[in-house]
N, C-alpha and C. Protein backbone atom coordinates (compact mmCIF):
# COMPACT_ATOMS: atom_id res chain seq x y z
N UNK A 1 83.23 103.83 110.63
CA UNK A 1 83.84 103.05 109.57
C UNK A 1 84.85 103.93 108.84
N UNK A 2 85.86 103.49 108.38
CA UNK A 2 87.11 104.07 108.04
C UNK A 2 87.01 104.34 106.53
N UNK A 3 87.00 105.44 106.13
CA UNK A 3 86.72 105.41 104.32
C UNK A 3 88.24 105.52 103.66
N UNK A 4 87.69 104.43 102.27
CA UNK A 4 89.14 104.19 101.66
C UNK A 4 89.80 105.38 100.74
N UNK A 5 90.60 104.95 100.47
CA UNK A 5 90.83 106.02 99.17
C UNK A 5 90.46 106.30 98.32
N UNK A 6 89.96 107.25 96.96
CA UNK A 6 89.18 107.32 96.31
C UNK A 6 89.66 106.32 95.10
N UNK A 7 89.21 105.59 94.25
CA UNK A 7 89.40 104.55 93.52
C UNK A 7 89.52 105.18 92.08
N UNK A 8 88.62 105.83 91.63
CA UNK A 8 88.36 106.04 89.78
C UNK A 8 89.50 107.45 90.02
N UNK A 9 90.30 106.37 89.51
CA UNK A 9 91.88 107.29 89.26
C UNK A 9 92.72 106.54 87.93
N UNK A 10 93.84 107.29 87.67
CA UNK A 10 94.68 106.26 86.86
C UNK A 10 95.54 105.72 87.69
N UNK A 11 96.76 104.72 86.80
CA UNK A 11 97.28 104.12 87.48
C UNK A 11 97.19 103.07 88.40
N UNK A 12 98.41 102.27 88.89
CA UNK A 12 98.02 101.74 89.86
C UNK A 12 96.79 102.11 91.28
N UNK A 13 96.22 101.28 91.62
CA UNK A 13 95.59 101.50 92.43
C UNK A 13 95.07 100.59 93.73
N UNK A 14 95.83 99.29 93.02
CA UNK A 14 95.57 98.46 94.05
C UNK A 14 96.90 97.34 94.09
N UNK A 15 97.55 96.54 95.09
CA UNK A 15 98.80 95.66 94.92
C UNK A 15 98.92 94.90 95.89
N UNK A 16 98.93 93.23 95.79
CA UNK A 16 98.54 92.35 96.87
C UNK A 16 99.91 91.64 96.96
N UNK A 17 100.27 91.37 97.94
CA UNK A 17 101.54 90.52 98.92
C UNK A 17 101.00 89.55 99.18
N UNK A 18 101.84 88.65 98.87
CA UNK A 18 101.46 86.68 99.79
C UNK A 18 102.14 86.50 100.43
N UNK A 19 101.83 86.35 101.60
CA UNK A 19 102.61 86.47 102.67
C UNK A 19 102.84 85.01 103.43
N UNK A 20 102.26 83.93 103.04
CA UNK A 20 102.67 82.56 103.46
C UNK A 20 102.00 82.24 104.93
N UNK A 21 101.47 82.89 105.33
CA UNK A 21 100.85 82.50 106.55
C UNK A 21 99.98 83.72 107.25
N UNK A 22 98.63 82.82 107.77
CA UNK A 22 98.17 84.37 108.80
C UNK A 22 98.77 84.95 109.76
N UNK A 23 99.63 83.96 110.76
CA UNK A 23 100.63 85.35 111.63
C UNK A 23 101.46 86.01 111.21
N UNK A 24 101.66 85.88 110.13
CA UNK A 24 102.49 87.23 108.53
C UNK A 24 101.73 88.25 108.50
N UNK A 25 100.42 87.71 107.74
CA UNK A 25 99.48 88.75 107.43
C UNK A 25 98.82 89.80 108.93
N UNK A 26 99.28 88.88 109.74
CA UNK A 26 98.50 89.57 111.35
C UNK A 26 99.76 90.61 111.92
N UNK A 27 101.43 89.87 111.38
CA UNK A 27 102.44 90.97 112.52
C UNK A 27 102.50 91.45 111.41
N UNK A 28 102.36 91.89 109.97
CA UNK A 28 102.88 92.96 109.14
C UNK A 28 100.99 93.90 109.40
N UNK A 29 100.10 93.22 109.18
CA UNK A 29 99.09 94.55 109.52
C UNK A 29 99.13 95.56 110.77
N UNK A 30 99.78 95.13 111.81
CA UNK A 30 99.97 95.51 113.25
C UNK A 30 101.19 96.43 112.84
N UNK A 31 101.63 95.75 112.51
CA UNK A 31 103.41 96.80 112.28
C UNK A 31 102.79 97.91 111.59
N UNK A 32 101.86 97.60 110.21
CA UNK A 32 101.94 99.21 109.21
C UNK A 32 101.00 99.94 110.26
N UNK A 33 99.51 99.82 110.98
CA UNK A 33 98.88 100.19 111.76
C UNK A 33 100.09 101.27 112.88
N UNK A 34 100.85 100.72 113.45
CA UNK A 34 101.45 100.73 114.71
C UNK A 34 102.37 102.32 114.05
N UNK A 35 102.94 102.05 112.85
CA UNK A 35 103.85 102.97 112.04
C UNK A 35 102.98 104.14 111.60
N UNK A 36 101.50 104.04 111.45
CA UNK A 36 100.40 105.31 111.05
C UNK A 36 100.29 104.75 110.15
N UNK A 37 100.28 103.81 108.93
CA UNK A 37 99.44 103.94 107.83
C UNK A 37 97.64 103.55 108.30
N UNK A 38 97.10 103.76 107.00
CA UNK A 38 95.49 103.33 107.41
C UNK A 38 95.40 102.06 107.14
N UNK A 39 94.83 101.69 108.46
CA UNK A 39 94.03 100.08 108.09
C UNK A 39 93.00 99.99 107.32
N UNK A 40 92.39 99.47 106.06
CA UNK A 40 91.18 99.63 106.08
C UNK A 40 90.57 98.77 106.22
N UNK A 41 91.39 97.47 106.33
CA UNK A 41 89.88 96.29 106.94
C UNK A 41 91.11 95.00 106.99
N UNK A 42 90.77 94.40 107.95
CA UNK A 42 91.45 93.10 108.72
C UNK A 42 92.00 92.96 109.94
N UNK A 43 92.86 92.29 109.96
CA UNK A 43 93.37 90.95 109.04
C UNK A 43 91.75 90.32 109.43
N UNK A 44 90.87 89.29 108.16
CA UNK A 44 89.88 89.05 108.86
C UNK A 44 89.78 87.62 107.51
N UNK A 45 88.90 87.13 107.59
CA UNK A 45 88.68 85.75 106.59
C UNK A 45 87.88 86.82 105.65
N UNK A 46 87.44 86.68 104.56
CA UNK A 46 86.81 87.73 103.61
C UNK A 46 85.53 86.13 103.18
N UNK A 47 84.81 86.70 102.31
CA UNK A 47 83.45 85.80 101.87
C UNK A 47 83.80 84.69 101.46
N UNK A 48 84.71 85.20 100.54
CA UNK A 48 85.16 83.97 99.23
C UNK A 48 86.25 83.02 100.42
N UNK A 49 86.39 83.38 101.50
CA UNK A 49 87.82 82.27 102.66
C UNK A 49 88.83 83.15 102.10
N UNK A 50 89.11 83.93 102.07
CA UNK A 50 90.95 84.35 101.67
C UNK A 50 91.25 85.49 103.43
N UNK A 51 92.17 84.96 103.51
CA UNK A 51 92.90 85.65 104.95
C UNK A 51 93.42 86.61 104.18
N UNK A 52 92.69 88.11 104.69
CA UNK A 52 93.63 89.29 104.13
C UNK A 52 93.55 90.52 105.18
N UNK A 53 94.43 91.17 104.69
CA UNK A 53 93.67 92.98 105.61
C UNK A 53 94.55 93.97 104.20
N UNK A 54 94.28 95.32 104.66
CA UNK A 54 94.11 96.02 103.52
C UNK A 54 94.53 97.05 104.02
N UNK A 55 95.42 97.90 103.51
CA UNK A 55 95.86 99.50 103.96
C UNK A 55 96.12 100.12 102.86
N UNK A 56 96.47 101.24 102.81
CA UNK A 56 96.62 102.86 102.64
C UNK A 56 98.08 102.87 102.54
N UNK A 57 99.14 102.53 101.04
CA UNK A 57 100.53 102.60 100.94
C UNK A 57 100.68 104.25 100.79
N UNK A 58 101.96 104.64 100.50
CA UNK A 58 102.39 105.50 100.30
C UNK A 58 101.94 105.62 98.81
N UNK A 59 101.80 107.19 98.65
CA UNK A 59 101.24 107.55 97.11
C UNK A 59 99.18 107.02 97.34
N UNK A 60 98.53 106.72 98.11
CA UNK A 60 97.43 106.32 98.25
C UNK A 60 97.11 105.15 97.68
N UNK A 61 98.13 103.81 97.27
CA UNK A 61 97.53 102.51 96.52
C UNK A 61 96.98 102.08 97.70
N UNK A 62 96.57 101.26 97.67
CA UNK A 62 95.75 99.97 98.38
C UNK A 62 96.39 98.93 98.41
N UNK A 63 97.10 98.52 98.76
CA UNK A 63 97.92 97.47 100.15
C UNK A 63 97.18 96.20 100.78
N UNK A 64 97.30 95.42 99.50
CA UNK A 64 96.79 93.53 99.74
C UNK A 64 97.62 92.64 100.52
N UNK A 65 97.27 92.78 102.27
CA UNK A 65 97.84 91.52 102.43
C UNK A 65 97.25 90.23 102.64
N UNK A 66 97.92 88.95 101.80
CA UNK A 66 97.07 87.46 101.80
C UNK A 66 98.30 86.58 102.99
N UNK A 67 97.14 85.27 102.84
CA UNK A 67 97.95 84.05 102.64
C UNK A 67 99.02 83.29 101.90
């Protein structure tokens, strides 16, 4: 299992994109993957139903992509 970045920081730390559709959210997770950033979880349906996946931006934020 892939561990995230460490969280209890200042600042930003987390920032989500709507991306209008899951083959958005599926060719932009493949693209940042493909380029080296970290995946840390998706593209997948989450509990609550929201289509997302999650990476590792530059500077260490956390990288929301939705529907």
């Amino acid at each position: 299992m892939e561990q995230g970045p460490a969280l209890a920081r200042t600042g930003y730390v987390h920032i989500a994109f709507s991306l209008g559709g899951a083959q958005k959210v599926d060719e932009l997770t493949a693209r940042l993957r493909a380029d080296g950033y970290q995946v840390l979880s998706g593209p997948r349906t989450t509990g609550d139903d929201y289509y997302e996946s999650c990476a590792v931006g530059i500077e260490g934020n956390q990288i929301e992509l939705t529907i």
